[in-house]
C-alpha atoms as a PDB file:
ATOM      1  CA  UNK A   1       1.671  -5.668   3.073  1.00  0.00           C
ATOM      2  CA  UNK A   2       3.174  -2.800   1.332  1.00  0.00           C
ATOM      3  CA  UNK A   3       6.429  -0.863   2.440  1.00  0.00           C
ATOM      4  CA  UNK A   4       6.298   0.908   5.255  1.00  0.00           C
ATOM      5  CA  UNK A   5       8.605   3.582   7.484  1.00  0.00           C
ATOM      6  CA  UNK A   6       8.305   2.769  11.215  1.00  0.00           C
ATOM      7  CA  UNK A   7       8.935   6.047  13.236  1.00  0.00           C
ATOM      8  CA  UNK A   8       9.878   4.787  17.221  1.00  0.00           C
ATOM      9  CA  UNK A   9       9.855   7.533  19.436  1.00  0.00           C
ATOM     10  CA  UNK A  10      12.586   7.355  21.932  1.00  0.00           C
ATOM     11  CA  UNK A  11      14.301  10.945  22.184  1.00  0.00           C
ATOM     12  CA  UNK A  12      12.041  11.134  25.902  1.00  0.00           C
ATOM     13  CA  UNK A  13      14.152  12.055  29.205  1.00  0.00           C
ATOM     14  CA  UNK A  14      12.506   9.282  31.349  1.00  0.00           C
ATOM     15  CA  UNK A  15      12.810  11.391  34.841  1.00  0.00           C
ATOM     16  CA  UNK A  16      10.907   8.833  36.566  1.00  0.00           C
ATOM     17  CA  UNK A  17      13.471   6.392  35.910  1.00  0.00           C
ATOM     18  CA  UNK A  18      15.527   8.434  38.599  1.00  0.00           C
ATOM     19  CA  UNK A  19      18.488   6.832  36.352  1.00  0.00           C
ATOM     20  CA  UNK A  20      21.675   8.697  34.445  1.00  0.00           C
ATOM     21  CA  UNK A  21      20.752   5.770  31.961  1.00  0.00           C
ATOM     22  CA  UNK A  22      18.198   6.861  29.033  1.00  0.00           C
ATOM     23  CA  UNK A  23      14.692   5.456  29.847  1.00  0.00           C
ATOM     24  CA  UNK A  24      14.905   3.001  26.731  1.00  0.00           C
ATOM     25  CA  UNK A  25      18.333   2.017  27.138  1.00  0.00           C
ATOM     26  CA  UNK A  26      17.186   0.281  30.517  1.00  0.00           C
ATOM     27  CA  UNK A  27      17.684  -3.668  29.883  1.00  0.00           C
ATOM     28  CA  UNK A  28      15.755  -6.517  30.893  1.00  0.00           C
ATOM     29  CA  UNK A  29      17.318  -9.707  30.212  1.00  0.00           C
ATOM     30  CA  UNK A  30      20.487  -8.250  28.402  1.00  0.00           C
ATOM     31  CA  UNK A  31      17.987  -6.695  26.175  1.00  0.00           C
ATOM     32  CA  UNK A  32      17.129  -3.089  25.872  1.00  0.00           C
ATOM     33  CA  UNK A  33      13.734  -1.785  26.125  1.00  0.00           C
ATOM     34  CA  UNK A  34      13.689   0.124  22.824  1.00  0.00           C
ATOM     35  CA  UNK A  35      15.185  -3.369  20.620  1.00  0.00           C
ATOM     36  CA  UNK A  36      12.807  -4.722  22.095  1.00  0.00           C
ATOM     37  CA  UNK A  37      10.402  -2.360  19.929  1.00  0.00           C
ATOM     38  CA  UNK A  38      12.883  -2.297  16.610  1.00  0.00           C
ATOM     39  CA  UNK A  39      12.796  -6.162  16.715  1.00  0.00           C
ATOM     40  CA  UNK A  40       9.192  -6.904  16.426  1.00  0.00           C
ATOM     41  CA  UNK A  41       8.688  -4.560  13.625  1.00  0.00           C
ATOM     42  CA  UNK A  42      11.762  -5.737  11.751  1.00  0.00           C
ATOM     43  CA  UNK A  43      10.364  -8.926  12.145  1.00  0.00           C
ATOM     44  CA  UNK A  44       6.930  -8.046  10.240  1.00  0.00           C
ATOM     45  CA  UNK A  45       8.977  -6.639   7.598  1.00  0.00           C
ATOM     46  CA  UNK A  46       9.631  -3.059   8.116  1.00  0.00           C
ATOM     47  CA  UNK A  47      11.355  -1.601   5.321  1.00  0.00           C
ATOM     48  CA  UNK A  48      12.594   1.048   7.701  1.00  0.00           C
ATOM     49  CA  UNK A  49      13.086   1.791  11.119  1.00  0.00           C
ATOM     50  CA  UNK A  50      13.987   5.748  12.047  1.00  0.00           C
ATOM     51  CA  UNK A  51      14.416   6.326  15.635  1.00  0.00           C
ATOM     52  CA  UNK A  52      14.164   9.924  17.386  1.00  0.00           C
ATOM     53  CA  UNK A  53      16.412  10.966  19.764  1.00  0.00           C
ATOM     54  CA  UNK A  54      17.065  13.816  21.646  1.00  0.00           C
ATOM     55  CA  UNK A  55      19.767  14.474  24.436  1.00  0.00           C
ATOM     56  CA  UNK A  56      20.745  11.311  25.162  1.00  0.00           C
ATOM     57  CA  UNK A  57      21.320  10.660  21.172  1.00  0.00           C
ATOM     58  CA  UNK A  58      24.755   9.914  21.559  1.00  0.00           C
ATOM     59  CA  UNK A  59      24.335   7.125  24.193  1.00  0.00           C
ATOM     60  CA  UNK A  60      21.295   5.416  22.083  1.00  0.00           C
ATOM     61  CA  UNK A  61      23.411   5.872  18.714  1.00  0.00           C
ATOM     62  CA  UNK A  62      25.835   4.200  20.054  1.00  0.00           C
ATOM     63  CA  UNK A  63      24.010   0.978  21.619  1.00  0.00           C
ATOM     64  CA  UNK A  64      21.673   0.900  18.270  1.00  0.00           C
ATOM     65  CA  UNK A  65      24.586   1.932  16.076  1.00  0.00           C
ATOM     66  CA  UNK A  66      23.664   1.541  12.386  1.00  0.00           C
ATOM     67  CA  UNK A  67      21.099  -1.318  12.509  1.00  0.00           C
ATOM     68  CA  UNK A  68      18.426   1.873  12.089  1.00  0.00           C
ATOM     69  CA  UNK A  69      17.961   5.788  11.088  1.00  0.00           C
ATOM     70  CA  UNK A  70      18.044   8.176  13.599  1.00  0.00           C
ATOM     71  CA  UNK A  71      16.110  11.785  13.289  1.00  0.00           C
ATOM     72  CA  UNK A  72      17.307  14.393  16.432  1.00  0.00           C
ATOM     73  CA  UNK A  73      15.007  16.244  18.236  1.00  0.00           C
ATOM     74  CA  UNK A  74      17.529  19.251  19.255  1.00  0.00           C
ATOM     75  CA  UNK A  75      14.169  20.564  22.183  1.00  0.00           C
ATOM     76  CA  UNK A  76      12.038  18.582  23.696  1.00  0.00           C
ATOM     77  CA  UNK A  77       8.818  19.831  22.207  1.00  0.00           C
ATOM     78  CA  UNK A  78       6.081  16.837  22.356  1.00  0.00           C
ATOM     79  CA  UNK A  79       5.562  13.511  20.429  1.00  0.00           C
ATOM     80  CA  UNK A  80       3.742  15.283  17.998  1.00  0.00           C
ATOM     81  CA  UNK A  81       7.235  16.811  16.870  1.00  0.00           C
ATOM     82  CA  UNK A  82       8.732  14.059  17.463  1.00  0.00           C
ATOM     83  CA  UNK A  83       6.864  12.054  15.511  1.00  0.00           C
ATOM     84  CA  UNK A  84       7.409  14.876  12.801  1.00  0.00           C
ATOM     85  CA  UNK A  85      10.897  14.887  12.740  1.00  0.00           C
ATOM     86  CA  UNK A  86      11.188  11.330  12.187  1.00  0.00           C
ATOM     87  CA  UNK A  87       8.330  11.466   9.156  1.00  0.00           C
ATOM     88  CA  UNK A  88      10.831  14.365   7.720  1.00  0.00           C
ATOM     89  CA  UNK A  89      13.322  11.716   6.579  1.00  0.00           C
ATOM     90  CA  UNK A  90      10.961   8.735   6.199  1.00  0.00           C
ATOM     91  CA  UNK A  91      11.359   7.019   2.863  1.00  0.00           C
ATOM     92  CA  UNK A  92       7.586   5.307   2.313  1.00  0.00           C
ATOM     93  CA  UNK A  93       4.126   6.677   1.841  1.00  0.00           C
ATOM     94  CA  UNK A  94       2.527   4.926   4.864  1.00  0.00           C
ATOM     95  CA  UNK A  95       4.340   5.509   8.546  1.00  0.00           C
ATOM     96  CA  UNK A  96       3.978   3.371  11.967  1.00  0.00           C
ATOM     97  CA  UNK A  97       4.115   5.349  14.701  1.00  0.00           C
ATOM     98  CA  UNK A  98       5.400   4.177  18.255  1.00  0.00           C
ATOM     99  CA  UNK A  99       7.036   4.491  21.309  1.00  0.00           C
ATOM    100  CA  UNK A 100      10.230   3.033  22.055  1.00  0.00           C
ATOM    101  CA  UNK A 101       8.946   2.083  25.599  1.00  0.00           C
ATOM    102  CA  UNK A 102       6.425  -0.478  25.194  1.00  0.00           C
ATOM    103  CA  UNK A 103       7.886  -3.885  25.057  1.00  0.00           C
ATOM    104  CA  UNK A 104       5.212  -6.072  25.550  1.00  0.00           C
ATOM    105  CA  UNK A 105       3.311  -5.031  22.235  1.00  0.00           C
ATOM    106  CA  UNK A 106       3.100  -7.959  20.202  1.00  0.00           C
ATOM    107  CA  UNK A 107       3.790  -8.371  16.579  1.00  0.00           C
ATOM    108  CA  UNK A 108      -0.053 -10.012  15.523  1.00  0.00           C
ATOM    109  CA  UNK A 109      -0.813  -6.282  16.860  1.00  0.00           C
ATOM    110  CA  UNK A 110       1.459  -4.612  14.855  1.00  0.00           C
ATOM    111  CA  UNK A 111       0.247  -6.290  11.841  1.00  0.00           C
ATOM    112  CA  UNK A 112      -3.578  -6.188  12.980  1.00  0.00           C
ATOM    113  CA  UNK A 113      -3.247  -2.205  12.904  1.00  0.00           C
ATOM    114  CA  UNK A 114      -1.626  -2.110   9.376  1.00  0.00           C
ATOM    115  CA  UNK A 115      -3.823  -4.926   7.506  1.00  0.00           C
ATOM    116  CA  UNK A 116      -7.321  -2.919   9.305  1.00  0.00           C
ATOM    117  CA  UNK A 117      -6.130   0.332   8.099  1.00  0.00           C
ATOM    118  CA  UNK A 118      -6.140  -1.124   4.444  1.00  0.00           C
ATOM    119  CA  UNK A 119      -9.089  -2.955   4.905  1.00  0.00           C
ATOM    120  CA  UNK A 120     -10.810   0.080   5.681  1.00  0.00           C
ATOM    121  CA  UNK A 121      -9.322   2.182   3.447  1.00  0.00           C
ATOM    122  CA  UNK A 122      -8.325   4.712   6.228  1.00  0.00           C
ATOM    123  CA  UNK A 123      -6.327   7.901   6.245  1.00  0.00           C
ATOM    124  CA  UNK A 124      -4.945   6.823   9.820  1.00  0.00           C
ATOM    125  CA  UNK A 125      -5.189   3.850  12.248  1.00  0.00           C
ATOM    126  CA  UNK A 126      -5.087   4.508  15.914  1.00  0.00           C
ATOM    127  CA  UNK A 127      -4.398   1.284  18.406  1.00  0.00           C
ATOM    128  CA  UNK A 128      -6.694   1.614  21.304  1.00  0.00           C
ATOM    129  CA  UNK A 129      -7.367  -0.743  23.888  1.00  0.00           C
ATOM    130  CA  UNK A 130     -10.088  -2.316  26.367  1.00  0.00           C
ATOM    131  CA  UNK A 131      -9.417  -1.046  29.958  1.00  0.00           C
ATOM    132  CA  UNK A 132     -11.369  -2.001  33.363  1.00  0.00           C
ATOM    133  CA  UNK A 133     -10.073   1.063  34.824  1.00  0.00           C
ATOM    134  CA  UNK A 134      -8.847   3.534  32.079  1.00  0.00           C
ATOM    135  CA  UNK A 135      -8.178   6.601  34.826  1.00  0.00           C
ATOM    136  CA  UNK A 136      -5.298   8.674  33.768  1.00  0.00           C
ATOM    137  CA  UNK A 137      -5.223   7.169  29.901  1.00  0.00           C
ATOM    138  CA  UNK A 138      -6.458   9.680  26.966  1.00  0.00           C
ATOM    139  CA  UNK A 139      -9.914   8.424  26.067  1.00  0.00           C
ATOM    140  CA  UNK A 140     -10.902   7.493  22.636  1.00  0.00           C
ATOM    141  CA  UNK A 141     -14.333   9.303  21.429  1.00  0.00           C
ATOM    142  CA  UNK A 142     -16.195   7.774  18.161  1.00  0.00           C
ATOM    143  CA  UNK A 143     -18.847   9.790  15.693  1.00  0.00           C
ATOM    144  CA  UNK A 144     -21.965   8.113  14.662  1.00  0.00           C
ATOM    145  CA  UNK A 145     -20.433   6.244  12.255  1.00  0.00           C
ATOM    146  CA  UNK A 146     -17.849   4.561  14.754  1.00  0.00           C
ATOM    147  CA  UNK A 147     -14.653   6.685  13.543  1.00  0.00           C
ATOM    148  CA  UNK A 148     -12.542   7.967  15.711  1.00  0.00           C
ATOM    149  CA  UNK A 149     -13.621  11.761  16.459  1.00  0.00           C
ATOM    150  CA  UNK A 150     -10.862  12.704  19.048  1.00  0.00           C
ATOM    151  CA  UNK A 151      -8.546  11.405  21.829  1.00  0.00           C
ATOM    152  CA  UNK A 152      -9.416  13.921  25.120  1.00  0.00           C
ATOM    153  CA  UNK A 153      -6.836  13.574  28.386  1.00  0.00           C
ATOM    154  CA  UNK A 154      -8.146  12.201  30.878  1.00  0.00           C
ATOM    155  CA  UNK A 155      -8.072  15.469  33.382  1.00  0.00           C
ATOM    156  CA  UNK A 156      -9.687  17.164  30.151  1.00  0.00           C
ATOM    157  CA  UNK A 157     -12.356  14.316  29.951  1.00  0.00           C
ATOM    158  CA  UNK A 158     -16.242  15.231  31.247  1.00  0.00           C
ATOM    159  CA  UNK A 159     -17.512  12.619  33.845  1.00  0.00           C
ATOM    160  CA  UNK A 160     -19.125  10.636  30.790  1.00  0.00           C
ATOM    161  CA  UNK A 161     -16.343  10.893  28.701  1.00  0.00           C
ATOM    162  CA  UNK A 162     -14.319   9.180  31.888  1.00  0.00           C
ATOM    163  CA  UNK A 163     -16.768   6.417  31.667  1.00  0.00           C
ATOM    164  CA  UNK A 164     -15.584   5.803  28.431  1.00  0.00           C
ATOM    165  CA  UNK A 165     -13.213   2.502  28.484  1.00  0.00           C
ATOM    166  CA  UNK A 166     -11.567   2.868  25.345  1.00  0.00           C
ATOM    167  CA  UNK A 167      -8.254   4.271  26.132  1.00  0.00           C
ATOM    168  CA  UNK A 168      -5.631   5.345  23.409  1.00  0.00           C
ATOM    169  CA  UNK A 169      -2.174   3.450  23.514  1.00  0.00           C
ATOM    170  CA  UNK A 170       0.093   5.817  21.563  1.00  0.00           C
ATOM    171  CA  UNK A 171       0.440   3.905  17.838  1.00  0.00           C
ATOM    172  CA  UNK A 172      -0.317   4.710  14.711  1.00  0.00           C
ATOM    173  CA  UNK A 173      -0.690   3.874  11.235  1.00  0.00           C
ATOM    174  CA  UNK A 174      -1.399   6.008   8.331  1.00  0.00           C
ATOM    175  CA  UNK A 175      -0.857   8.289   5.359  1.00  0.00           C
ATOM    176  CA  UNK A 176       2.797  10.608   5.679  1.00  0.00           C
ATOM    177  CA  UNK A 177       1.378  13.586   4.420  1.00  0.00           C
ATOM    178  CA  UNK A 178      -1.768  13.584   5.593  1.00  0.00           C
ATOM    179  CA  UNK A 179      -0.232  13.572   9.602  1.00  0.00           C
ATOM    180  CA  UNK A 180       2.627  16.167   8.436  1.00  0.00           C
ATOM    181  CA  UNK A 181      -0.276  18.703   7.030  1.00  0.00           C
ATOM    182  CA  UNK A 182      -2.235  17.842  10.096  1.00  0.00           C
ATOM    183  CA  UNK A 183       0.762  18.455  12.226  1.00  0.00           C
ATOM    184  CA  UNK A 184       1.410  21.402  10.253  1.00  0.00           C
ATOM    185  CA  UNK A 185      -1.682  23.115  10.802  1.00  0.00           C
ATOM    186  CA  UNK A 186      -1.752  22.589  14.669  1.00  0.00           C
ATOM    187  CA  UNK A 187      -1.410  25.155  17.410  1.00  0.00           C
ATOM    188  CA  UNK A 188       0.095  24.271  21.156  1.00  0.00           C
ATOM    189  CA  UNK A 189      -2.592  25.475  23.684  1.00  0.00           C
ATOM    190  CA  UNK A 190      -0.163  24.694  26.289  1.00  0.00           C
ATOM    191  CA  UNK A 191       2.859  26.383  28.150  1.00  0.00           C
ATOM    192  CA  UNK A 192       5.236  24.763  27.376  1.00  0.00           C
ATOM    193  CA  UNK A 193       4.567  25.098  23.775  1.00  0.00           C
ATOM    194  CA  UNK A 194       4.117  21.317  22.703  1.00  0.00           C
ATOM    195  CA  UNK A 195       3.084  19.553  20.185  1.00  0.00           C
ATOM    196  CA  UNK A 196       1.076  16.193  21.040  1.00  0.00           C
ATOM    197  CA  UNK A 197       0.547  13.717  18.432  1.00  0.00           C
ATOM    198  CA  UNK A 198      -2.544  13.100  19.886  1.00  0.00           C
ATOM    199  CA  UNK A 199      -3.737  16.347  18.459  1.00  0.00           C
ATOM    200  CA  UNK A 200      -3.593  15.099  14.790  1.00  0.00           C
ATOM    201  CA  UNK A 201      -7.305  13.250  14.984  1.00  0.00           C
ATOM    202  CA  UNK A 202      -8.871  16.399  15.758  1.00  0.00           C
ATOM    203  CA  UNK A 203      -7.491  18.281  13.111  1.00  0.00           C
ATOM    204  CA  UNK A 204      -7.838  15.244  10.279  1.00  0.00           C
ATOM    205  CA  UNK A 205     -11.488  14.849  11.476  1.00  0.00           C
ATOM    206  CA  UNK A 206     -11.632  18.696  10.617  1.00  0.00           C
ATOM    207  CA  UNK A 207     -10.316  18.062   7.286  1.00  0.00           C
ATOM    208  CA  UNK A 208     -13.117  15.250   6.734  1.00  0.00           C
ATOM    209  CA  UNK A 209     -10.057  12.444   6.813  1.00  0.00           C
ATOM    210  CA  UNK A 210     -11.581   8.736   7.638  1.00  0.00           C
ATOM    211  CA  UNK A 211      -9.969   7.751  10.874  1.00  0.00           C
ATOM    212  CA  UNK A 212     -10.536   4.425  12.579  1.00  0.00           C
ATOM    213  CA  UNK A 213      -9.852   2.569  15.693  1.00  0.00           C
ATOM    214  CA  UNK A 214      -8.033  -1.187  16.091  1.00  0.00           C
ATOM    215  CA  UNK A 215      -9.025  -2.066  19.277  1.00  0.00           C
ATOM    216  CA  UNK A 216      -6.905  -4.927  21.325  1.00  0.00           C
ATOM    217  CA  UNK A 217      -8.340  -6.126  25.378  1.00  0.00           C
ATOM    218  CA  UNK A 218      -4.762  -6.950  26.680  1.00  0.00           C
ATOM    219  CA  UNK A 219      -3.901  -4.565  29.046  1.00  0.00           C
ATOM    220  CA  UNK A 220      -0.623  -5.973  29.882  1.00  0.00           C
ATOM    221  CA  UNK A 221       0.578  -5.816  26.191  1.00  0.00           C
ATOM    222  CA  UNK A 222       0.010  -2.056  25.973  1.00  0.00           C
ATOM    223  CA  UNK A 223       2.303  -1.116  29.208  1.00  0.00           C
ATOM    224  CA  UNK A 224       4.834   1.231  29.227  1.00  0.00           C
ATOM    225  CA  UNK A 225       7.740   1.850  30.879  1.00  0.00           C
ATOM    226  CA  UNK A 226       7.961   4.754  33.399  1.00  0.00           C
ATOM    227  CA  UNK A 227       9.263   3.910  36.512  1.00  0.00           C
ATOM    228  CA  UNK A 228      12.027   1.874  37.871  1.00  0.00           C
ATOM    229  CA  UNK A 229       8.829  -0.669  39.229  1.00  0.00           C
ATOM    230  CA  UNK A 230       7.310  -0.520  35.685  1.00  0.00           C
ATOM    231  CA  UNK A 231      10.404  -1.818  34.429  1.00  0.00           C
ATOM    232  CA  UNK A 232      10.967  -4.144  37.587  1.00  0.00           C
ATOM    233  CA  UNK A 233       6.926  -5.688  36.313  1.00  0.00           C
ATOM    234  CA  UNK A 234       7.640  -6.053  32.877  1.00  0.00           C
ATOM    235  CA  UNK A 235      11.125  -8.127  33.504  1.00  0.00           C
ATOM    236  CA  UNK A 236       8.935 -10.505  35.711  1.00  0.00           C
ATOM    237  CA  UNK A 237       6.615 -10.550  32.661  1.00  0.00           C
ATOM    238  CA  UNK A 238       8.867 -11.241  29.667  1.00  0.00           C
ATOM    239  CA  UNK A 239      10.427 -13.961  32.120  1.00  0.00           C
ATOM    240  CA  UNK A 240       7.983 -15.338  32.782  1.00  0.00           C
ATOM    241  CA  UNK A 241       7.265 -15.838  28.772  1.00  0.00           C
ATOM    242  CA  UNK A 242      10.744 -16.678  27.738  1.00  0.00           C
ATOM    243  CA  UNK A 243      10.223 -19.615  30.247  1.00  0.00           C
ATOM    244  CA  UNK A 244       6.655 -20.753  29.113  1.00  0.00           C
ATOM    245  CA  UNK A 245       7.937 -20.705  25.438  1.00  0.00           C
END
């Protein structure tokens, strides 16, 4: 596997936590959420893990302290920037992409993404997944040829498009300056002026990049953390691992 920056988005305010504690800061078995995340990749061999932060950066600087990077995001303005301010400083050619609240996501995923998107010679590698009821999740569209085309919202989706179980689970794998050019050339069409990393397929696809889908079924592995019950779900989960192991 060649050298790779992993950029772990965690700069998010996590209102639904109804918590003064940052969203990825929350523990579960004296663990936080986001090391959670910074282990697994470590553990495949990451040459280098930059985490965003935002207004809670001094709290998560200094829990992670210097074990990674950190790149600030100063204004909330979408995981696309995010994801672009961490890319600034990244060191390698090829970047993972992912958020720092999804600690079920298994390493033998991790891996699967980056050894497909060499196998297939891809410009980026999006991780979808199998869901029996995808409402609410962005929905993964495919061309003729079974690349990706473009990840719509679900309240954006047409009623076939919502048929559509393929979901999107917010990683990614692929070439640094081909997603900083795409992110360069993209326009917010919303309010608030943000900037989804989502939008990046769309615009690649324009620019006749090859981008491909790894697909996983395991719902479970791909859930994030939201809500105080989210978090309460995935403790039971991880327990219920530790104690199987």
């Amino acid at each position: 596997m060649n050298k790779f920056s992993t950029i772990i988005l965690g700069a998010g305010l996590g209102k639904r936590m109804h918590s003064k504690t940052p969203k990825v800061l929350h523990k579960i078995l004296g663990k936080t959420i986001i090391s959670f995340v910074i282990d697994k990749v470590k553990n495949i061999k990451c040459a280098e893990v930059i985490v965003v932060i935002g207004k809670h950066r001094k709290n998560i600087e200094k829990e992670l302290g210097n074990a990674v990077k950190y790149a600030v995001q100063p204004v909330p303005l979408g995981t696309g920037d995010a994801a672009r301010k961490g890319i600034e400083i990244a060191t390698y050619t090829s970047v993972l992409i992912l958020n720092g609240d999804v600690p079920l996501l298994r390493e033998q995923t991790i891996k699967g993404l980056i050894d497909y998107h060499q196998q297939t010679k891809a410009h980026l590698t999006i991780l979808t997944c199998f869901m029996k009821n995808p409402s609410g999740y962005g929905r993964v569209l495919k061309d003729k040829r079974n690349r990706v085309s473009k990840i719509i919202e679900h309240t954006d989706a047409t009623p076939k498009q919502r048929r559509i179980n393929e979901i999107n689970v917010g990683a990614y794998y692929g070439n640094k300056r081909a997603i900083l050019a795409a992110l360069a050339k993209i326009n917010p069409q919303n309010r608030q002026g943000e900037l989804y990393i989502t939008d990046i397929v769309e615009e690649l696809c324009r620019q006749k990049k090859k981008i491909v889908g790894f697909r996983i079924n395991d719902e479970e592995e791909i859930m994030g953390i939201n809500s105080q019950s989210d978090l309460a779900k995935v403790r039971r989960i991880i327990k219920a691992i530790k104690e199987h192991v």
